[in-house]
N, C-alpha and C. Protein backbone atom coordinates (compact mmCIF):
# COMPACT_ATOMS: atom_id res chain seq x y z
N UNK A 1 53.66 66.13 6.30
CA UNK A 1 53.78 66.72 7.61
C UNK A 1 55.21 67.20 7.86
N UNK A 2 56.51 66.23 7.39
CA UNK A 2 57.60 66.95 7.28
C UNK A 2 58.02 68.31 7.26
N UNK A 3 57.06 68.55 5.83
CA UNK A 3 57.95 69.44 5.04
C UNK A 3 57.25 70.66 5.69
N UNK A 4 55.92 70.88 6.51
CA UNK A 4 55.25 71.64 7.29
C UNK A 4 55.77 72.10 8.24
N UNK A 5 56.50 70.84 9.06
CA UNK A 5 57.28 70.97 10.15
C UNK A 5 58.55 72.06 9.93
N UNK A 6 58.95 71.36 8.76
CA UNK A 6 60.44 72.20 8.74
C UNK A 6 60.65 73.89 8.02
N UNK A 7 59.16 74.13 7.64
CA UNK A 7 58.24 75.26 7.51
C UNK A 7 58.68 76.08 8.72
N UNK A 8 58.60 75.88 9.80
CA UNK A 8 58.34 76.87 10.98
C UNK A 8 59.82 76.86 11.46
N UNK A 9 60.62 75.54 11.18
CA UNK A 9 62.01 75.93 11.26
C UNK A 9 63.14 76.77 10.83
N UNK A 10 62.40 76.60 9.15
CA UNK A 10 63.18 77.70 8.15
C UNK A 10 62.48 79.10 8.26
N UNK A 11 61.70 79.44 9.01
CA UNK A 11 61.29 80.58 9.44
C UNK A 11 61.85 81.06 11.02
N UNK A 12 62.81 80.18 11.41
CA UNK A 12 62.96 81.09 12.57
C UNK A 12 62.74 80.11 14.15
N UNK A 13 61.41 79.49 13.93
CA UNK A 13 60.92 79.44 15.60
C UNK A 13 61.69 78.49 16.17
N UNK A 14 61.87 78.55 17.28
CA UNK A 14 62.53 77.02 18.02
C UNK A 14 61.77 76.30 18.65
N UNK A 15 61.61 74.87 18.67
CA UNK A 15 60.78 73.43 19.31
C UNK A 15 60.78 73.47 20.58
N UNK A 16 59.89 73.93 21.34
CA UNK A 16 60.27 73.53 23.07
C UNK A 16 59.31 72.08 23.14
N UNK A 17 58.90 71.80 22.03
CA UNK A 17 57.98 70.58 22.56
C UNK A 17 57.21 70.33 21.44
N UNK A 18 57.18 68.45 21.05
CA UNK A 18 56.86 68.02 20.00
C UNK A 18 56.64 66.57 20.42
N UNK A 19 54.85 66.08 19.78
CA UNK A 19 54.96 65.05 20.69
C UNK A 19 53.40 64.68 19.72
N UNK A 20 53.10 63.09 19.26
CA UNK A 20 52.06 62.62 18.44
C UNK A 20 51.49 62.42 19.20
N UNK A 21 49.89 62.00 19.25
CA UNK A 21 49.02 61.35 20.07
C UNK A 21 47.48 61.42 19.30
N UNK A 22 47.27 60.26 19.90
CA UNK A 22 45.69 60.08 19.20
C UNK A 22 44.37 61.25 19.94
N UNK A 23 43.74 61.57 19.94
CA UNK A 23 42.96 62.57 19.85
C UNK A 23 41.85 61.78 20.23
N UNK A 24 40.87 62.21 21.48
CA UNK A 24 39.58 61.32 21.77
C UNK A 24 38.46 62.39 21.86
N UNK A 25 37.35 61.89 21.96
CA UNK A 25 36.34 63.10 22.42
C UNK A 25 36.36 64.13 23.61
N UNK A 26 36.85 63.16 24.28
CA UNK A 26 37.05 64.04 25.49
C UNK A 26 37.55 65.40 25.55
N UNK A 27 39.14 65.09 24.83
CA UNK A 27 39.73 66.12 24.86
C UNK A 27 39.13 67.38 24.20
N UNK A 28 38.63 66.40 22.97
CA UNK A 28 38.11 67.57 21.46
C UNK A 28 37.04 68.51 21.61
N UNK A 29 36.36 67.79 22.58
CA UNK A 29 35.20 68.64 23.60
C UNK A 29 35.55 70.16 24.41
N UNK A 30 36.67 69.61 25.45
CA UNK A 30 37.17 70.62 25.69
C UNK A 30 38.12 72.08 24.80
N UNK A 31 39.41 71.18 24.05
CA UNK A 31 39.70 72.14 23.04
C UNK A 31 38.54 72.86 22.48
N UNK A 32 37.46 72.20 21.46
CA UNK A 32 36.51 72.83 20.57
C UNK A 32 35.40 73.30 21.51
N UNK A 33 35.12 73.43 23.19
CA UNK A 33 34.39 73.70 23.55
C UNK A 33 33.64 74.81 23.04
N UNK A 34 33.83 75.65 22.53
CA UNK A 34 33.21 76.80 21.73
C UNK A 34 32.16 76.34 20.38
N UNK A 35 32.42 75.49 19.71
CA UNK A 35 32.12 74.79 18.58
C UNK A 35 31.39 73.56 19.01
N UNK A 36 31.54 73.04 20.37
CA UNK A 36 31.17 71.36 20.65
C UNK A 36 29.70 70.89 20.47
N UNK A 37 28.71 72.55 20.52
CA UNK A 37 27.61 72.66 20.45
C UNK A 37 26.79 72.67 19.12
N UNK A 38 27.65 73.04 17.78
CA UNK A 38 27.27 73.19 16.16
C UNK A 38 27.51 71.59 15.98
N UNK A 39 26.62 72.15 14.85
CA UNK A 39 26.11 71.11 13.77
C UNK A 39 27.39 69.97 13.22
N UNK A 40 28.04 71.05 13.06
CA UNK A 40 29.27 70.57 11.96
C UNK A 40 30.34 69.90 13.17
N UNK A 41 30.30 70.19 14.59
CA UNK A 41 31.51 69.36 15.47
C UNK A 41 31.40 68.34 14.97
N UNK A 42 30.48 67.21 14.87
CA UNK A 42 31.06 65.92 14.77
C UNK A 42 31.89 65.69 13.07
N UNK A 43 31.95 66.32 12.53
CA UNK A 43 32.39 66.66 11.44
C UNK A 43 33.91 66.56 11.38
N UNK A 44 33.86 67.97 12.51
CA UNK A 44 35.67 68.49 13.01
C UNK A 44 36.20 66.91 14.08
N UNK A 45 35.44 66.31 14.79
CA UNK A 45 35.61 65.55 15.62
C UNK A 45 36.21 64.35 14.77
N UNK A 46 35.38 63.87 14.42
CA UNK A 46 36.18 62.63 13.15
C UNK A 46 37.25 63.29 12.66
N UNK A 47 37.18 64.00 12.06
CA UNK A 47 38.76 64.04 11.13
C UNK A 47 39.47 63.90 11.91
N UNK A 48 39.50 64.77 13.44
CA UNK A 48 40.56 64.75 13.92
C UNK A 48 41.02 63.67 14.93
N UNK A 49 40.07 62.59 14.93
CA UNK A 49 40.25 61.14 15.37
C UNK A 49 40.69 60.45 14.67
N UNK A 50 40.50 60.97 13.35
CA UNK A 50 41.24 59.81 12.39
C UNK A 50 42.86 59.53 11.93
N UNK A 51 42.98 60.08 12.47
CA UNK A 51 44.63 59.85 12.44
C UNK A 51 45.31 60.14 13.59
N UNK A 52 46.30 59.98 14.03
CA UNK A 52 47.35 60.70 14.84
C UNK A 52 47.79 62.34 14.89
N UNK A 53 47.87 62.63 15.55
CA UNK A 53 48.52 64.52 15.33
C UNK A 53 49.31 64.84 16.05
N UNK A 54 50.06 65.65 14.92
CA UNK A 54 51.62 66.21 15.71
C UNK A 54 51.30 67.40 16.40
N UNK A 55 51.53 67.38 17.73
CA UNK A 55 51.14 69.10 18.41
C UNK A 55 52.50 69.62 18.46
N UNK A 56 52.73 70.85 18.58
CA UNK A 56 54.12 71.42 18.99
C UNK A 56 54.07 72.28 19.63
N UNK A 57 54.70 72.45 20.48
CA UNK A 57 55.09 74.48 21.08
C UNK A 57 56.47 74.91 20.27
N UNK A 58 55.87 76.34 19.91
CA UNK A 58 57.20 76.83 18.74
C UNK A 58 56.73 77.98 19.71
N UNK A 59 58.12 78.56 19.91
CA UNK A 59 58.47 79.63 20.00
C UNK A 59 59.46 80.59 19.18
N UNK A 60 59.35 82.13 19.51
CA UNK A 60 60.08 82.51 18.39
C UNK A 60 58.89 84.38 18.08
N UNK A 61 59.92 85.59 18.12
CA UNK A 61 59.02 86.68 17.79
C UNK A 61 58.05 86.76 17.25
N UNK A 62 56.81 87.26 17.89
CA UNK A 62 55.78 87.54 17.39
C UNK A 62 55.04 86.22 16.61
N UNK A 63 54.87 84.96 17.65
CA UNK A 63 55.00 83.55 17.30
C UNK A 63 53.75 83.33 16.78
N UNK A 64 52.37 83.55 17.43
CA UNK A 64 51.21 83.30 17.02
C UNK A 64 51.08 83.87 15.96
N UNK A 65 51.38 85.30 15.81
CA UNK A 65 50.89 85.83 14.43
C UNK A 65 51.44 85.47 13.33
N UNK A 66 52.86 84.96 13.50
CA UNK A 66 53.76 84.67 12.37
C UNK A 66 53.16 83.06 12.05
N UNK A 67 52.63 82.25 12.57
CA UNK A 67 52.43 80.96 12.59
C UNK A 67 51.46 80.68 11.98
N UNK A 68 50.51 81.88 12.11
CA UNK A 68 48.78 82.04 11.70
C UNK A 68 49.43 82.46 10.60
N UNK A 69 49.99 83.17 10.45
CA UNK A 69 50.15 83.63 8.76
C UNK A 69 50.82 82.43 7.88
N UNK A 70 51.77 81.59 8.75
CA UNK A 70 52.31 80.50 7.97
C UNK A 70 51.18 79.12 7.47
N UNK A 71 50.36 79.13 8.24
CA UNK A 71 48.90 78.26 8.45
C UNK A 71 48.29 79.00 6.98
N UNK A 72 47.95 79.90 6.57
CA UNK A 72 47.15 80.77 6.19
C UNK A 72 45.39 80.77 6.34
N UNK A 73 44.75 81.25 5.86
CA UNK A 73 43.22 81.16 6.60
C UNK A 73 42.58 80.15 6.62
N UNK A 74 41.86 79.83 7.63
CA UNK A 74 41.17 78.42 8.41
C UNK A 74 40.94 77.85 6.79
N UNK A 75 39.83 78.26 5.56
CA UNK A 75 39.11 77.53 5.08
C UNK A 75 40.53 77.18 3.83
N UNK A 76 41.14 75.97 3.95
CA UNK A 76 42.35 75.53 2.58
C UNK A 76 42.10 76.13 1.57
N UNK A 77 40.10 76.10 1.40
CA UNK A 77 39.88 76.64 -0.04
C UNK A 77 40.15 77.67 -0.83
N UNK A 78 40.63 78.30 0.42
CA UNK A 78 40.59 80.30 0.16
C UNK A 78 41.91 80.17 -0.05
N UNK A 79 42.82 78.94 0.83
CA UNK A 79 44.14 79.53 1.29
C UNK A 79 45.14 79.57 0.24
N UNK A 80 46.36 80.69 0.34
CA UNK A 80 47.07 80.69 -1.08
C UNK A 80 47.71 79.62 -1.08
N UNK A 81 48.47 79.70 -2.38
CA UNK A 81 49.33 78.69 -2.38
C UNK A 81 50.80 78.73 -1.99
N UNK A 82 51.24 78.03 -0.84
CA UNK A 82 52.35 78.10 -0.05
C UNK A 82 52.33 78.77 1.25
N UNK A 83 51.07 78.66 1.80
CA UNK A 83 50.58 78.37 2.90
C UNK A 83 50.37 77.06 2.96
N UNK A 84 50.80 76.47 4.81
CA UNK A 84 50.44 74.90 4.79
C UNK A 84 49.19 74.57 4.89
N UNK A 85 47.98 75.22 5.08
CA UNK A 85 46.67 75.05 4.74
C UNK A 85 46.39 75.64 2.88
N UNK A 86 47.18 76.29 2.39
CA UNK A 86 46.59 76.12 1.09
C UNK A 86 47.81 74.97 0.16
N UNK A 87 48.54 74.74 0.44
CA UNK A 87 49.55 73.43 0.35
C UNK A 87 49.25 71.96 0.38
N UNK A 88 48.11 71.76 1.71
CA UNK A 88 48.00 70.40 2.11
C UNK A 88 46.82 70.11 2.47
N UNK A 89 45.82 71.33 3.43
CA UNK A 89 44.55 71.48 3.25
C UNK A 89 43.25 70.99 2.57
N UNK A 90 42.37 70.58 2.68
CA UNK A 90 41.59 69.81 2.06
C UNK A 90 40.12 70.32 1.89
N UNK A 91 40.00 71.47 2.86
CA UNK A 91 38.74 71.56 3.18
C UNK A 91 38.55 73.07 4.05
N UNK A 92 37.76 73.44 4.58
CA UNK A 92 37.21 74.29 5.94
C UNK A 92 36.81 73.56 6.94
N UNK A 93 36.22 72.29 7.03
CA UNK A 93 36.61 71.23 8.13
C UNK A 93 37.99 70.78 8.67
N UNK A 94 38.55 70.55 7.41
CA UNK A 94 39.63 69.35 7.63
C UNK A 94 40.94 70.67 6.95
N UNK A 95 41.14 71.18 7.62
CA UNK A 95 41.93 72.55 7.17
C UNK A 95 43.61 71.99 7.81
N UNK A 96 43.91 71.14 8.05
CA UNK A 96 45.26 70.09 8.36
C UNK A 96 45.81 70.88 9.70
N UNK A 97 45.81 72.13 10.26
CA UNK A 97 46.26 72.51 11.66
C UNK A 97 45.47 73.21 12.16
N UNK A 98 46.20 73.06 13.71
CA UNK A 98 45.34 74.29 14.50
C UNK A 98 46.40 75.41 15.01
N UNK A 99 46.34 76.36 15.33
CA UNK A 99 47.06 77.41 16.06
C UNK A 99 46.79 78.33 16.96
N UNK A 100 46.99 78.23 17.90
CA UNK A 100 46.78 79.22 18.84
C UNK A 100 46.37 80.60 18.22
N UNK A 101 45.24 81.17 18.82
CA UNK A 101 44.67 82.82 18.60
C UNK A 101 45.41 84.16 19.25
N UNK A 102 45.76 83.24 20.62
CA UNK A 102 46.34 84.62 21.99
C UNK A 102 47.01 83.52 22.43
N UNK A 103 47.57 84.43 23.30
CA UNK A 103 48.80 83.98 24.48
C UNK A 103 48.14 83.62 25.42
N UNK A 104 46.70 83.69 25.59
CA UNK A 104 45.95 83.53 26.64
C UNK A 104 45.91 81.75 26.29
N UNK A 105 45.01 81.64 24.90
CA UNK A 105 44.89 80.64 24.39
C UNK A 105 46.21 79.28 24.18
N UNK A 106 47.53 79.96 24.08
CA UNK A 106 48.26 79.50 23.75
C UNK A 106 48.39 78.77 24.82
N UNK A 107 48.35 79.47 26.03
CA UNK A 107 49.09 78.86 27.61
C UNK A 107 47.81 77.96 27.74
N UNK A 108 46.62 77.97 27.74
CA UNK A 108 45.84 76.92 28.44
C UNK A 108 45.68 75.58 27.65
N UNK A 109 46.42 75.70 26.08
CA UNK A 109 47.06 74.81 25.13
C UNK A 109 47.59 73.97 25.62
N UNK A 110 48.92 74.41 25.57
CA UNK A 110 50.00 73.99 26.12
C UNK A 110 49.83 73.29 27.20
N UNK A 111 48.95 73.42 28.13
CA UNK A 111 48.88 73.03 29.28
C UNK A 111 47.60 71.37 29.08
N UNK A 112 46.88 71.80 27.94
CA UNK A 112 45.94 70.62 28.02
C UNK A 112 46.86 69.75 27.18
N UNK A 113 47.57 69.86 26.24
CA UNK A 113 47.88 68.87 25.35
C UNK A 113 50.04 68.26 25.99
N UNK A 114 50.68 68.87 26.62
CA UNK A 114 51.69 68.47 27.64
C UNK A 114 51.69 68.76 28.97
N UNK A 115 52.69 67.85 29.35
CA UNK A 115 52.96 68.07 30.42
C UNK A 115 54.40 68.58 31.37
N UNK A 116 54.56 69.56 32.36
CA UNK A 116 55.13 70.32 32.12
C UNK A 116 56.77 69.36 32.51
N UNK A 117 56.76 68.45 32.09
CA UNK A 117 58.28 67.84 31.70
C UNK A 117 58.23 67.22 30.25
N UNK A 118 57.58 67.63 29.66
CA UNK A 118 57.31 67.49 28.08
C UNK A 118 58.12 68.70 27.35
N UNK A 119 58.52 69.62 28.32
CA UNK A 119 58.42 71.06 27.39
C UNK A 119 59.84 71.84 27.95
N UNK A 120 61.08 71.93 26.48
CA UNK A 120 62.37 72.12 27.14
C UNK A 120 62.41 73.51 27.02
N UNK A 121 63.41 74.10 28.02
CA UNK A 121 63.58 75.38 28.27
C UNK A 121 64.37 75.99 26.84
């Protein structure tokens, strides 16, 4: 997870907010609300109960797209090598991050997973 982290550093973005926490249904419901209804959620749901997860807000030009490209594509299997999903990745379930799509997406993120004295100017 380190060396992932310091991935988005040596590229540029800056940390407004970085913070672990365990992950419950509740939340995963809402985040994956789109997905909460397939076969495969409880699938995505476990993995991502099973451990702790680092969320962050990175900012930094053209942040989502540059971030998605640093992620590389959802399924690890496809993903190249030196992308942190084709790097550390395991799966198309268990694909090790998530990233914001839009700015739309990004802000209602941000907003479910901190709070707004979590997050420095």
């Amino acid at each position: 997870m380190q060396r992932s982290v310091y991935g988005f550093f040596k590229a540029g973005f800056d940390l407004k907010a970085c913070k672990m926490m365990q992950l419950d249904d509740a939340i995963l419901k809402v985040h994956y609300a789109h997905l909460a209804d397939k076969p495969f959620f409880p699938e995505i749901a476990d993995f991502m109960k099973s451990k702790p997860v680092l969320v962050l807000i990175l900012e930094g030009n053209n942040a989502i797209e540059r971030v998605r490209d640093l992620l590389g594509p959802t399924d690890s299997a496809v993903a190249p090598k030196g992308t942190i999903r084709g790097d550390y990745g395991t799966g198309k379930m268990t694909n090790i991050a998530h990233a914001s799509d839009s700015l739309e997406n990004a802000q209602a993120e941000i907003a479910r997973f901190f709070r707004p004295d979590e997050v420095f100017a």
